[in-house]
N, C-alpha and C. Protein backbone atom coordinates (compact mmCIF):
# COMPACT_ATOMS: atom_id res chain seq x y z
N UNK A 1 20.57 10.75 -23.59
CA UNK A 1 19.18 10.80 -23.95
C UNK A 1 18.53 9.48 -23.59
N UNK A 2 17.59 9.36 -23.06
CA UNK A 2 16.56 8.35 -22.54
C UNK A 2 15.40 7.53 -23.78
N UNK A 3 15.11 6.69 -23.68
CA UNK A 3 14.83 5.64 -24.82
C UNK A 3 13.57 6.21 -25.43
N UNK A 4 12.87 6.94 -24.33
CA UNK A 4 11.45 7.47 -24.66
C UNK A 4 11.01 8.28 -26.03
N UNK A 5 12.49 8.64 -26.32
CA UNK A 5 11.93 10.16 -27.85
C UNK A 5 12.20 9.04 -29.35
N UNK A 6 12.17 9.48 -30.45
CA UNK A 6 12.66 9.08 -31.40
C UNK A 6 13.46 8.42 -31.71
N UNK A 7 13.99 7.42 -31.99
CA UNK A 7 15.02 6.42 -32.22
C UNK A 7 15.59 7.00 -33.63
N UNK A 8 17.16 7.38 -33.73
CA UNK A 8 17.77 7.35 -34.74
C UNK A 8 18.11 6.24 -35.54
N UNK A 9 18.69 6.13 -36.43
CA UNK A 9 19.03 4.88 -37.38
C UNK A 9 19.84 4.66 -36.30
N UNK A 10 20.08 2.96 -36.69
CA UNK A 10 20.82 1.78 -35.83
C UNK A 10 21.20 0.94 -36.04
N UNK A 11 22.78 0.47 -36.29
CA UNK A 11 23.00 -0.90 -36.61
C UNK A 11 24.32 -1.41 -35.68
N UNK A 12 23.97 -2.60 -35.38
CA UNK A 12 25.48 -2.85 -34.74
C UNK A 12 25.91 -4.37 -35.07
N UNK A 13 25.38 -4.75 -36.15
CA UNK A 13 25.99 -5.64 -36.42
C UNK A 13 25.30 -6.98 -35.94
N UNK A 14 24.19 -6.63 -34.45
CA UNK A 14 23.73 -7.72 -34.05
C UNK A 14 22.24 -7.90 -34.08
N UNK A 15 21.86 -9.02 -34.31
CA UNK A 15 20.39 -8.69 -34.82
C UNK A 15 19.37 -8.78 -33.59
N UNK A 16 19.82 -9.39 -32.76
CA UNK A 16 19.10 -9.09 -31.31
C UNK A 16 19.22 -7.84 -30.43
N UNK A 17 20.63 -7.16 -30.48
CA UNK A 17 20.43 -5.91 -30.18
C UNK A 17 20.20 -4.57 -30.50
N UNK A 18 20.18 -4.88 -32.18
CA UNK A 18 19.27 -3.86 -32.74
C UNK A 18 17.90 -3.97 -32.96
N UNK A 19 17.40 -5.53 -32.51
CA UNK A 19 15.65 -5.29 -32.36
C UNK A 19 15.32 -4.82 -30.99
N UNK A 20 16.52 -5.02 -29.42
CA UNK A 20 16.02 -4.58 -28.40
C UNK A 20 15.58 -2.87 -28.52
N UNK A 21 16.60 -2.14 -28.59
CA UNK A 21 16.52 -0.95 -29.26
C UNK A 21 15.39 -0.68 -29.80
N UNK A 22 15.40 -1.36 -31.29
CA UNK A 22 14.41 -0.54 -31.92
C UNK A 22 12.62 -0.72 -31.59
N UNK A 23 12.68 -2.47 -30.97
CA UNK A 23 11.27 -2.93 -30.40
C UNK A 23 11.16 -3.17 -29.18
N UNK A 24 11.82 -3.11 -28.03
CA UNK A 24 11.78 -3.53 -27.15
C UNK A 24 11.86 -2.62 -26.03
N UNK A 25 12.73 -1.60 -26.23
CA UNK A 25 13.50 -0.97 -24.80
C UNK A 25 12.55 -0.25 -24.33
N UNK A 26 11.56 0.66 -25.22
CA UNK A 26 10.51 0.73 -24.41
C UNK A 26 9.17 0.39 -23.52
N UNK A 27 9.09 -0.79 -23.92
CA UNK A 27 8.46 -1.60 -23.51
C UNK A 27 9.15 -2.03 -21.99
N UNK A 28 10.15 -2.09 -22.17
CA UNK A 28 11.05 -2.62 -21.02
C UNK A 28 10.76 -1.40 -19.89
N UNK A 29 10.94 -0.04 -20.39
CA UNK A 29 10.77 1.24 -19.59
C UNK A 29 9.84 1.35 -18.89
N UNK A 30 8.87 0.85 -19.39
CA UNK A 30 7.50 1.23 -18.67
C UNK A 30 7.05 0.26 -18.13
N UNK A 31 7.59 -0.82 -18.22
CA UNK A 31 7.35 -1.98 -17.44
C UNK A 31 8.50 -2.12 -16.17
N UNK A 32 8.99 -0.97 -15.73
CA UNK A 32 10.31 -0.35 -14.98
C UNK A 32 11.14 -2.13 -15.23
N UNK A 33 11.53 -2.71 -16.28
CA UNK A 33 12.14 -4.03 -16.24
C UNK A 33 13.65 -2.93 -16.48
N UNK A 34 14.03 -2.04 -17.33
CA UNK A 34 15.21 -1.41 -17.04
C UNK A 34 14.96 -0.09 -17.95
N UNK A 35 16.32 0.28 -17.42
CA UNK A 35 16.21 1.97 -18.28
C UNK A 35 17.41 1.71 -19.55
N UNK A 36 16.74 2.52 -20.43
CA UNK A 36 17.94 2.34 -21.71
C UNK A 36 18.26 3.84 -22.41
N UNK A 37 19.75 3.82 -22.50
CA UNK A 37 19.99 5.07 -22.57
C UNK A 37 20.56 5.37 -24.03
N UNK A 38 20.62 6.51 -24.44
CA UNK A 38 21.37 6.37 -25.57
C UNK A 38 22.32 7.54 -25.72
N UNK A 39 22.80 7.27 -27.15
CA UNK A 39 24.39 8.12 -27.47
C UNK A 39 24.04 8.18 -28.74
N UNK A 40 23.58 9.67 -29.27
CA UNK A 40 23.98 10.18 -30.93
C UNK A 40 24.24 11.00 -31.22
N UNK A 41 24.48 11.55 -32.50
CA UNK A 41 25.14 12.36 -33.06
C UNK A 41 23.98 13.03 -33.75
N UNK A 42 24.01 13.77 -34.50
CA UNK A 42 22.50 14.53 -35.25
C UNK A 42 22.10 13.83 -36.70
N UNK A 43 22.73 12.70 -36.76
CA UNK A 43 22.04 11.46 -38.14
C UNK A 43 21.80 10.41 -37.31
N UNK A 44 22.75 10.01 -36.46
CA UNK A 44 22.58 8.50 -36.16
C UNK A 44 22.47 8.24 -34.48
N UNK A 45 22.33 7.37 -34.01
CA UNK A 45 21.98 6.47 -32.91
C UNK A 45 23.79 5.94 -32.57
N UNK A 46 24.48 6.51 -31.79
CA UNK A 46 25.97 6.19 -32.11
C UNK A 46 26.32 4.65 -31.37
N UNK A 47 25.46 4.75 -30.06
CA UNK A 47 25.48 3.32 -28.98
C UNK A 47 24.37 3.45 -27.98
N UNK A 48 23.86 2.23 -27.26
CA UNK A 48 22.76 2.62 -26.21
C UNK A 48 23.43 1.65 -25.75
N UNK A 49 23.32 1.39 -24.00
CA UNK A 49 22.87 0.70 -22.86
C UNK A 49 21.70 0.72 -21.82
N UNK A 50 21.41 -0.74 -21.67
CA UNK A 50 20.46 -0.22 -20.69
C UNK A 50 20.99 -1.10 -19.48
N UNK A 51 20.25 -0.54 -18.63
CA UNK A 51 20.75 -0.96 -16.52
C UNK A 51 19.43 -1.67 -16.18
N UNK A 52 19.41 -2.15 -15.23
CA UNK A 52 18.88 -3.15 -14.36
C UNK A 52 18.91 -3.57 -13.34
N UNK A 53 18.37 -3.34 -12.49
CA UNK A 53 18.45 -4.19 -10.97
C UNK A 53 19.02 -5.62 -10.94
N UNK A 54 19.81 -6.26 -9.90
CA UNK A 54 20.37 -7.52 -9.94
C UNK A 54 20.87 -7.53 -8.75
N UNK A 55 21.54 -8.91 -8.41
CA UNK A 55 22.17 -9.01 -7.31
C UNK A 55 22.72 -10.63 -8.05
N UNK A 56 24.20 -10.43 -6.61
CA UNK A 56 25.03 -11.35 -6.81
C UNK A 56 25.40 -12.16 -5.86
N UNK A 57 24.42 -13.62 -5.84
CA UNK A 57 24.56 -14.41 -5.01
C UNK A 57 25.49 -15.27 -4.61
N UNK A 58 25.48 -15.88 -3.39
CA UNK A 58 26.46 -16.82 -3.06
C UNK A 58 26.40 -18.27 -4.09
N UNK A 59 25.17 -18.29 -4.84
CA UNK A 59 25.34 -19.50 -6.21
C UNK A 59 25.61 -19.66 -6.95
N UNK A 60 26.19 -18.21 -7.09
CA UNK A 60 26.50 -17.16 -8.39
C UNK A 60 28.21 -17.55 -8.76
N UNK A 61 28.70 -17.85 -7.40
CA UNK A 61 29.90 -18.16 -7.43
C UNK A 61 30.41 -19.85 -7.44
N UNK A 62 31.25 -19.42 -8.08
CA UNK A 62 32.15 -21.48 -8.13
C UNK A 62 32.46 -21.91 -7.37
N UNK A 63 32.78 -21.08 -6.03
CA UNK A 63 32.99 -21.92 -4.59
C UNK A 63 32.96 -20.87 -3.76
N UNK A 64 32.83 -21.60 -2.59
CA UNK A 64 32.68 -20.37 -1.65
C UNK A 64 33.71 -19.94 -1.17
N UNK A 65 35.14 -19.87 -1.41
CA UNK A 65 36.39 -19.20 -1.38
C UNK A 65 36.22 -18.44 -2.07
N UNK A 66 35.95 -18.07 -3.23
CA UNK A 66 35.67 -17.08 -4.32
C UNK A 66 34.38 -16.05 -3.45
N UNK A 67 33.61 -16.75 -3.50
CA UNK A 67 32.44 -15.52 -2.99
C UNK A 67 33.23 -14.80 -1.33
N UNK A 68 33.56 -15.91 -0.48
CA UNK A 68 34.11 -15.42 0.71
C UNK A 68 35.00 -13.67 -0.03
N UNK A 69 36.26 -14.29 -1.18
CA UNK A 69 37.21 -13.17 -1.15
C UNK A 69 35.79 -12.12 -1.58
N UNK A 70 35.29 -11.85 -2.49
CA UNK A 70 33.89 -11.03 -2.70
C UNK A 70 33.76 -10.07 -1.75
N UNK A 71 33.32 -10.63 -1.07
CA UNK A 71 32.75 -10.45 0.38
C UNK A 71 33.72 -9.97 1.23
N UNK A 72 35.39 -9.98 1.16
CA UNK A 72 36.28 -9.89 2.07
C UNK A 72 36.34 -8.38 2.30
N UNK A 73 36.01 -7.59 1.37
CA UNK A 73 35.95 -5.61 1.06
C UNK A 73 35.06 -5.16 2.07
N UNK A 74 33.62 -6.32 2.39
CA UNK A 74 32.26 -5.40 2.81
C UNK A 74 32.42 -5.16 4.53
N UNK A 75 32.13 -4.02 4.81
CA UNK A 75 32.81 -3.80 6.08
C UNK A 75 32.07 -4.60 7.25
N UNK A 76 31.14 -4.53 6.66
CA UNK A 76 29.76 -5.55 8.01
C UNK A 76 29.99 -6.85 7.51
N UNK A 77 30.73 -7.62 7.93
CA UNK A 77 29.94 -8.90 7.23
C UNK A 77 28.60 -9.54 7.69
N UNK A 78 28.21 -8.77 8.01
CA UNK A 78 26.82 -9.84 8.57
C UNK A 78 26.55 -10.70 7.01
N UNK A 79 25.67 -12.24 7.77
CA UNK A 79 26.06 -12.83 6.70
C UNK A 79 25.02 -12.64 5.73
N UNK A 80 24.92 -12.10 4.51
CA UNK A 80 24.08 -12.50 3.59
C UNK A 80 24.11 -13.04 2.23
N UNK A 81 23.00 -13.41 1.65
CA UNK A 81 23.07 -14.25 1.02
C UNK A 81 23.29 -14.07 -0.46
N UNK A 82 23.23 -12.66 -0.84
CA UNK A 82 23.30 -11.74 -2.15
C UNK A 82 23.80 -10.24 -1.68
N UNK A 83 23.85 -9.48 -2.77
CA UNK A 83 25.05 -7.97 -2.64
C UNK A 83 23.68 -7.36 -3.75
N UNK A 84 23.78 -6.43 -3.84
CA UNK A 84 22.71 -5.34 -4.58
C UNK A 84 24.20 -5.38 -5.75
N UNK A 85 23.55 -5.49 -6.97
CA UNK A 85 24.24 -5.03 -8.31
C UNK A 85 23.48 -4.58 -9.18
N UNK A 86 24.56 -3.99 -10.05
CA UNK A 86 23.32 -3.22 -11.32
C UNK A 86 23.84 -4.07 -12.29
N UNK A 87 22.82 -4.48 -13.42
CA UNK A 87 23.04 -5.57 -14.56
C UNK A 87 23.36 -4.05 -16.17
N UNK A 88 24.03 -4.75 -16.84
CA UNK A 88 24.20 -3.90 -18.24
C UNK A 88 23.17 -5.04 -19.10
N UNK A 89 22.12 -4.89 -19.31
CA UNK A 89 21.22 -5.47 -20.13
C UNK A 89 21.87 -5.64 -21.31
N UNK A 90 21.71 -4.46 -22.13
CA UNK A 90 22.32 -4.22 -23.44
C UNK A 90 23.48 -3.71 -23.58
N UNK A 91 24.18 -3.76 -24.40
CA UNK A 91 24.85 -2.22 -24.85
C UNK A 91 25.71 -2.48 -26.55
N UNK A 92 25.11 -1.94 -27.52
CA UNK A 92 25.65 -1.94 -28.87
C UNK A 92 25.99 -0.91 -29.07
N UNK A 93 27.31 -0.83 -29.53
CA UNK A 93 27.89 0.11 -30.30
C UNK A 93 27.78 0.39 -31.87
N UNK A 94 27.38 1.27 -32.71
CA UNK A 94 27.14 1.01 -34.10
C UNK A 94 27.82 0.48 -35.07
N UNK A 95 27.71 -0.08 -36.44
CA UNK A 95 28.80 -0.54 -36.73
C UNK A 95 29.88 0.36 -37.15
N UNK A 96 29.43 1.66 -37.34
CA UNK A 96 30.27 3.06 -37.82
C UNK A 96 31.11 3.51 -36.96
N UNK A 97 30.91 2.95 -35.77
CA UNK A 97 31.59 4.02 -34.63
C UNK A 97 32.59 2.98 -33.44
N UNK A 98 32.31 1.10 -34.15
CA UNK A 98 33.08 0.55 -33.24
C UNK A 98 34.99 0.76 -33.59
N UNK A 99 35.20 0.58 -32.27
CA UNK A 99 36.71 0.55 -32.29
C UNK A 99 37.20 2.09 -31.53
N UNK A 100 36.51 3.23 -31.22
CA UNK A 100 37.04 4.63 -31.21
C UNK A 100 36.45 4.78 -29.26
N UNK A 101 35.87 3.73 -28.99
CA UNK A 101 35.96 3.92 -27.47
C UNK A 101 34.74 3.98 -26.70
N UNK A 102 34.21 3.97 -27.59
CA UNK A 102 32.59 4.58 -26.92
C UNK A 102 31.77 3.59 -25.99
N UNK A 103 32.02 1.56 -25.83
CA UNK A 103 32.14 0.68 -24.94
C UNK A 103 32.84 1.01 -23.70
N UNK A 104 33.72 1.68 -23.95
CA UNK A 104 34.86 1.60 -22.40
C UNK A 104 34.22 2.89 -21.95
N UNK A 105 33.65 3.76 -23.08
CA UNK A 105 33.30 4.87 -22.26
C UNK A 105 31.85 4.81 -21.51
N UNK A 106 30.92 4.33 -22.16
CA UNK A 106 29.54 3.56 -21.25
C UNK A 106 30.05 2.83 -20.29
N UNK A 107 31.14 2.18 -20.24
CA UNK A 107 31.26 1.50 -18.96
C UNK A 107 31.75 2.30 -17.76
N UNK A 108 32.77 3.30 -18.36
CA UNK A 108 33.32 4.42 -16.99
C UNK A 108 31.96 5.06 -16.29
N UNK A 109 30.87 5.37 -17.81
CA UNK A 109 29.86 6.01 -17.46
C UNK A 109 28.80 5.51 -16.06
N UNK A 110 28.59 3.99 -16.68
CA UNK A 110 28.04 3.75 -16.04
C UNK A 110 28.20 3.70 -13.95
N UNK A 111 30.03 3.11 -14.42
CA UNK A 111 30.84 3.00 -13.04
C UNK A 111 30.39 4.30 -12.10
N UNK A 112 30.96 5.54 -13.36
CA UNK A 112 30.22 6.92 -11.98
C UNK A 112 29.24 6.93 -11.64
N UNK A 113 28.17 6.52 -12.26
CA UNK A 113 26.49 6.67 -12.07
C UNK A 113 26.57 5.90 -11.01
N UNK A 114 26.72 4.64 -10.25
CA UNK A 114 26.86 4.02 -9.48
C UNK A 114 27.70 4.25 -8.42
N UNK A 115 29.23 4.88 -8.07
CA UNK A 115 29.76 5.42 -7.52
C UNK A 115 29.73 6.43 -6.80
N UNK A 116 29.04 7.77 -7.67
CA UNK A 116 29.28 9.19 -7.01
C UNK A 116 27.28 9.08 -6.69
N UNK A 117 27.44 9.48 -5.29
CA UNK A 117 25.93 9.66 -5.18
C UNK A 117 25.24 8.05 -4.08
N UNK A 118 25.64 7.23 -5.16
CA UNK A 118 25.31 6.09 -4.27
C UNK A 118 24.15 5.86 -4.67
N UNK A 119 23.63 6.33 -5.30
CA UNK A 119 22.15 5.89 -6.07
C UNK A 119 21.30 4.95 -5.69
N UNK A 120 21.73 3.69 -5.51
CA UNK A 120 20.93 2.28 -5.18
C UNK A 120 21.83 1.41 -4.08
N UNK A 121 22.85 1.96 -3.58
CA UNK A 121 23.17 1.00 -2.31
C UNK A 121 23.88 -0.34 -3.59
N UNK A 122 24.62 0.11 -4.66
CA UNK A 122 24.95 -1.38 -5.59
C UNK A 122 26.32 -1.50 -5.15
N UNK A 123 26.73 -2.68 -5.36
CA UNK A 123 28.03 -2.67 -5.37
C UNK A 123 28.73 -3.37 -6.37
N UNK A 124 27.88 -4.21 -6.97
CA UNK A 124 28.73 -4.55 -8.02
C UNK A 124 27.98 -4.36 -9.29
N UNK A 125 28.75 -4.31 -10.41
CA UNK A 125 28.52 -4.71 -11.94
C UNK A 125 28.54 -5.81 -12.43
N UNK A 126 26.91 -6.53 -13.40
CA UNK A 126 27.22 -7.36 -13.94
C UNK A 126 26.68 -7.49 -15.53
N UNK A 127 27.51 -8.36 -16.14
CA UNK A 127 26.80 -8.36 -17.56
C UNK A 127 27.03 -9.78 -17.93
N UNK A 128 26.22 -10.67 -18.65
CA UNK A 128 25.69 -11.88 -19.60
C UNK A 128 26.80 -10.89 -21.04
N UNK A 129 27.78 -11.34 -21.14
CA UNK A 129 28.96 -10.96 -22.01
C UNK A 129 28.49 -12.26 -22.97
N UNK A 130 28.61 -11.33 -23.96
CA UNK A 130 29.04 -12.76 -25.65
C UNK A 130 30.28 -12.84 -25.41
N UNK A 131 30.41 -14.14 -25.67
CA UNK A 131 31.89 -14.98 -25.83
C UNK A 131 32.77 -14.03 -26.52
N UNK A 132 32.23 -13.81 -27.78
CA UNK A 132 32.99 -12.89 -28.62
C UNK A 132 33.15 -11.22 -28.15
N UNK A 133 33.02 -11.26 -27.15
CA UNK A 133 33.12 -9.90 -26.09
C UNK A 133 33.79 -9.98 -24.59
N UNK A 134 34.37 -11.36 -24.16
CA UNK A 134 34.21 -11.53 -23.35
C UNK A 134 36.54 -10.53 -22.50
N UNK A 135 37.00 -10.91 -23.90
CA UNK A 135 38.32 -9.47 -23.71
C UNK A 135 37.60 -8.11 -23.26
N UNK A 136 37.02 -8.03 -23.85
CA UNK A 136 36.97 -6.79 -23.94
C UNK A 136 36.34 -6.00 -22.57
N UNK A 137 35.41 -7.12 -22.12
CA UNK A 137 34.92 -6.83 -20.84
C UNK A 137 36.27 -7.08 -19.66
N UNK A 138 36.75 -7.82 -20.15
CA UNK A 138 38.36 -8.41 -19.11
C UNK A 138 38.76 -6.98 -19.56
N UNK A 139 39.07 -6.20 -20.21
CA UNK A 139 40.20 -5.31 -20.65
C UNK A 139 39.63 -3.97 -19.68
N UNK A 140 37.76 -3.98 -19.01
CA UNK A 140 37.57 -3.07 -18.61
C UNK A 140 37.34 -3.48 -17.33
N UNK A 141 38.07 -4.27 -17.09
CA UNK A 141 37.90 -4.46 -14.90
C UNK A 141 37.00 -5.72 -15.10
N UNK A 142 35.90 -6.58 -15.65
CA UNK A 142 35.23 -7.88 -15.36
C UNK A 142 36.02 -8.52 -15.19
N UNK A 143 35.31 -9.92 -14.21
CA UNK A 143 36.01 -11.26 -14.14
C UNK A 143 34.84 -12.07 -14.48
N UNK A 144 35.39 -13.37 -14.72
CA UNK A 144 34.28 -14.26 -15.25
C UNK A 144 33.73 -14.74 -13.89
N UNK A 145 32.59 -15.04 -13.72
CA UNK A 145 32.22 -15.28 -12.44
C UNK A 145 32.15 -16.94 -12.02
N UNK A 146 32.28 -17.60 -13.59
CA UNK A 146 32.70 -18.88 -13.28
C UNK A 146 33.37 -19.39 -14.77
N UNK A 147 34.45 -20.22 -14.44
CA UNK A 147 34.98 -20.94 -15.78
C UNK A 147 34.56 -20.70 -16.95
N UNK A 148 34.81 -20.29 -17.88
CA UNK A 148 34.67 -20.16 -19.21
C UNK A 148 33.53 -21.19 -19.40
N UNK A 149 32.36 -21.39 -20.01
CA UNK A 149 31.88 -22.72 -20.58
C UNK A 149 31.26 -21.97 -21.94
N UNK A 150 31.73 -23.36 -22.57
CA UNK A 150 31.36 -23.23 -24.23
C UNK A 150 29.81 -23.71 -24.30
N UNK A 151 28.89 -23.35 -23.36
CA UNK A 151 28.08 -23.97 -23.55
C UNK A 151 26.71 -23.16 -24.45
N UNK A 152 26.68 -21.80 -23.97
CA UNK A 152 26.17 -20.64 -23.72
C UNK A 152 26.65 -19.67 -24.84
N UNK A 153 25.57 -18.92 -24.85
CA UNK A 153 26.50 -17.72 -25.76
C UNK A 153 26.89 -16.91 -25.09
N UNK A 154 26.84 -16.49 -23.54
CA UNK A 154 27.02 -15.52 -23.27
C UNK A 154 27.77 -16.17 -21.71
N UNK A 155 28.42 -15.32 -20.89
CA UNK A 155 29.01 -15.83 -19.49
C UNK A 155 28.85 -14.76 -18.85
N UNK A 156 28.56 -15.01 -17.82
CA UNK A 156 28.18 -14.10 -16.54
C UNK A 156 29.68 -13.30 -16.32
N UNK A 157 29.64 -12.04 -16.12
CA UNK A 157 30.62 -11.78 -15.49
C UNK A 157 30.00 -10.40 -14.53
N UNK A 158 31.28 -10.26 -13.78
CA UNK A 158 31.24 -9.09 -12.75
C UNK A 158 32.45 -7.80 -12.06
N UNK A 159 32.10 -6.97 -11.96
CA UNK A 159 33.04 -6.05 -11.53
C UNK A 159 32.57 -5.75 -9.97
N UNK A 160 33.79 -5.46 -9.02
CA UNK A 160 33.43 -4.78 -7.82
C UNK A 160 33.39 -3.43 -7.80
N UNK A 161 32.40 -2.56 -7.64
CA UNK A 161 32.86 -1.28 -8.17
C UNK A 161 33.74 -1.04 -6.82
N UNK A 162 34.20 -1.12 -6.07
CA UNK A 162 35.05 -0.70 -4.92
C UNK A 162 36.55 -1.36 -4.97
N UNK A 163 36.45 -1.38 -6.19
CA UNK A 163 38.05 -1.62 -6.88
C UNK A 163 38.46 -0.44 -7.38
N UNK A 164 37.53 0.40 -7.56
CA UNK A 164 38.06 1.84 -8.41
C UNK A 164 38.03 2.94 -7.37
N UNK A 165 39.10 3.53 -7.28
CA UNK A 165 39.64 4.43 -6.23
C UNK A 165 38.38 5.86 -7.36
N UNK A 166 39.30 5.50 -8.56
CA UNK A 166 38.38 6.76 -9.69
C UNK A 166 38.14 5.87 -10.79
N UNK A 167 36.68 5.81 -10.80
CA UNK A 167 36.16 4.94 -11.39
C UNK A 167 36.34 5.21 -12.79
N UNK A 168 37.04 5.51 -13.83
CA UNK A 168 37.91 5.80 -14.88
C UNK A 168 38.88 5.27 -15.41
N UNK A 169 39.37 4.78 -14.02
CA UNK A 169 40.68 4.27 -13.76
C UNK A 169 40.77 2.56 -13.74
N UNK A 170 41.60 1.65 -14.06
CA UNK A 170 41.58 0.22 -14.06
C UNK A 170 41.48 -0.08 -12.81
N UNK A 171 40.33 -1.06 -12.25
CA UNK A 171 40.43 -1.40 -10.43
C UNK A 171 42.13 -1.66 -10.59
N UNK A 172 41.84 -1.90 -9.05
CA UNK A 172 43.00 -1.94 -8.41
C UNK A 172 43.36 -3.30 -7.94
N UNK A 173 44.35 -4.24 -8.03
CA UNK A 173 44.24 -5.83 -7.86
C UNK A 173 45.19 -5.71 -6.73
């Protein structure tokens, strides 16, 4: 379901991503800044994400051995200077419903939406991960896109989606 109808109850524990949700995401919609989707049940609001246009530059990376390997998959190399990616803006899970899967499953979700069809020419996934999230994104195919820093609350990371033979499945190293 799409952000536009009624918002069910919502909590996830975080107070910034239950005000995007409840004040923001549409605003975001119609300002095409991203689309936000959701997941409920017939009481509650179970999880939402929303997507975003992005790209992943050569500054993006810690050296250019790292971006080179990146880059080592794309069949043209002509040289450029960024890759088309889709960003995960948001994504909260409720506090009722964390732990049973429904993160790994927005993420497969999202992987096919991007995969089958070809939608936007993307190739990679990225998300601004909380520290305190940052396993869990490792546990579903991300890499950090540079050194850990304690500086930030959040660290860039990224997936290639052309690591996944079936995007369901753990890339392939």
């Amino acid at each position: 379901m799409s952000v536009d109808s009624v918002i069910k109850p919502f909590d996830c524990g975080d107070n910034e991503l239950n005000e995007f949700l409840l004040q923001d995401a549409i605003d975001y919609q119609k300002a095409h800044l991203a689309v936000t989707y959701i997941l409920e049940n017939k009481d509650d609001t179970i999880a939402y994400f929303s997507v975003q246009n992005d790209k992943i530059a050569l500054e993006d990376f810690p050296s250019r051995s790292q971006y080179n390997k990146a880059r080592s998959k794309i069949a043209h190399k002509k040289s450029h200077k960024s890759y088309p990616a889709v960003k995960i803006g948001r994504l909260g899970v409720g506090e009722k419903f964390t732990g049973k899967g429904y993160g790994r499953g927005i993420l497969d979700f999202v992987k096919i939406m991007f995969l089958t069809n070809n939608r936007t020419g993307c190739r990679f996934m990225l998300v601004d991960a909380y520290n305190n999230k940052i396993d869990f994104y490792k546990n579903n195919g991300f890499k950090l896109l540079r050194p850990f820093e304690d500086k930030g609350r959040t660290q860039l990371m990224f997936c290639d989606l052309l690591d996944y033979k079936d995007p369901i499945q753990t890339p392939e190293q």
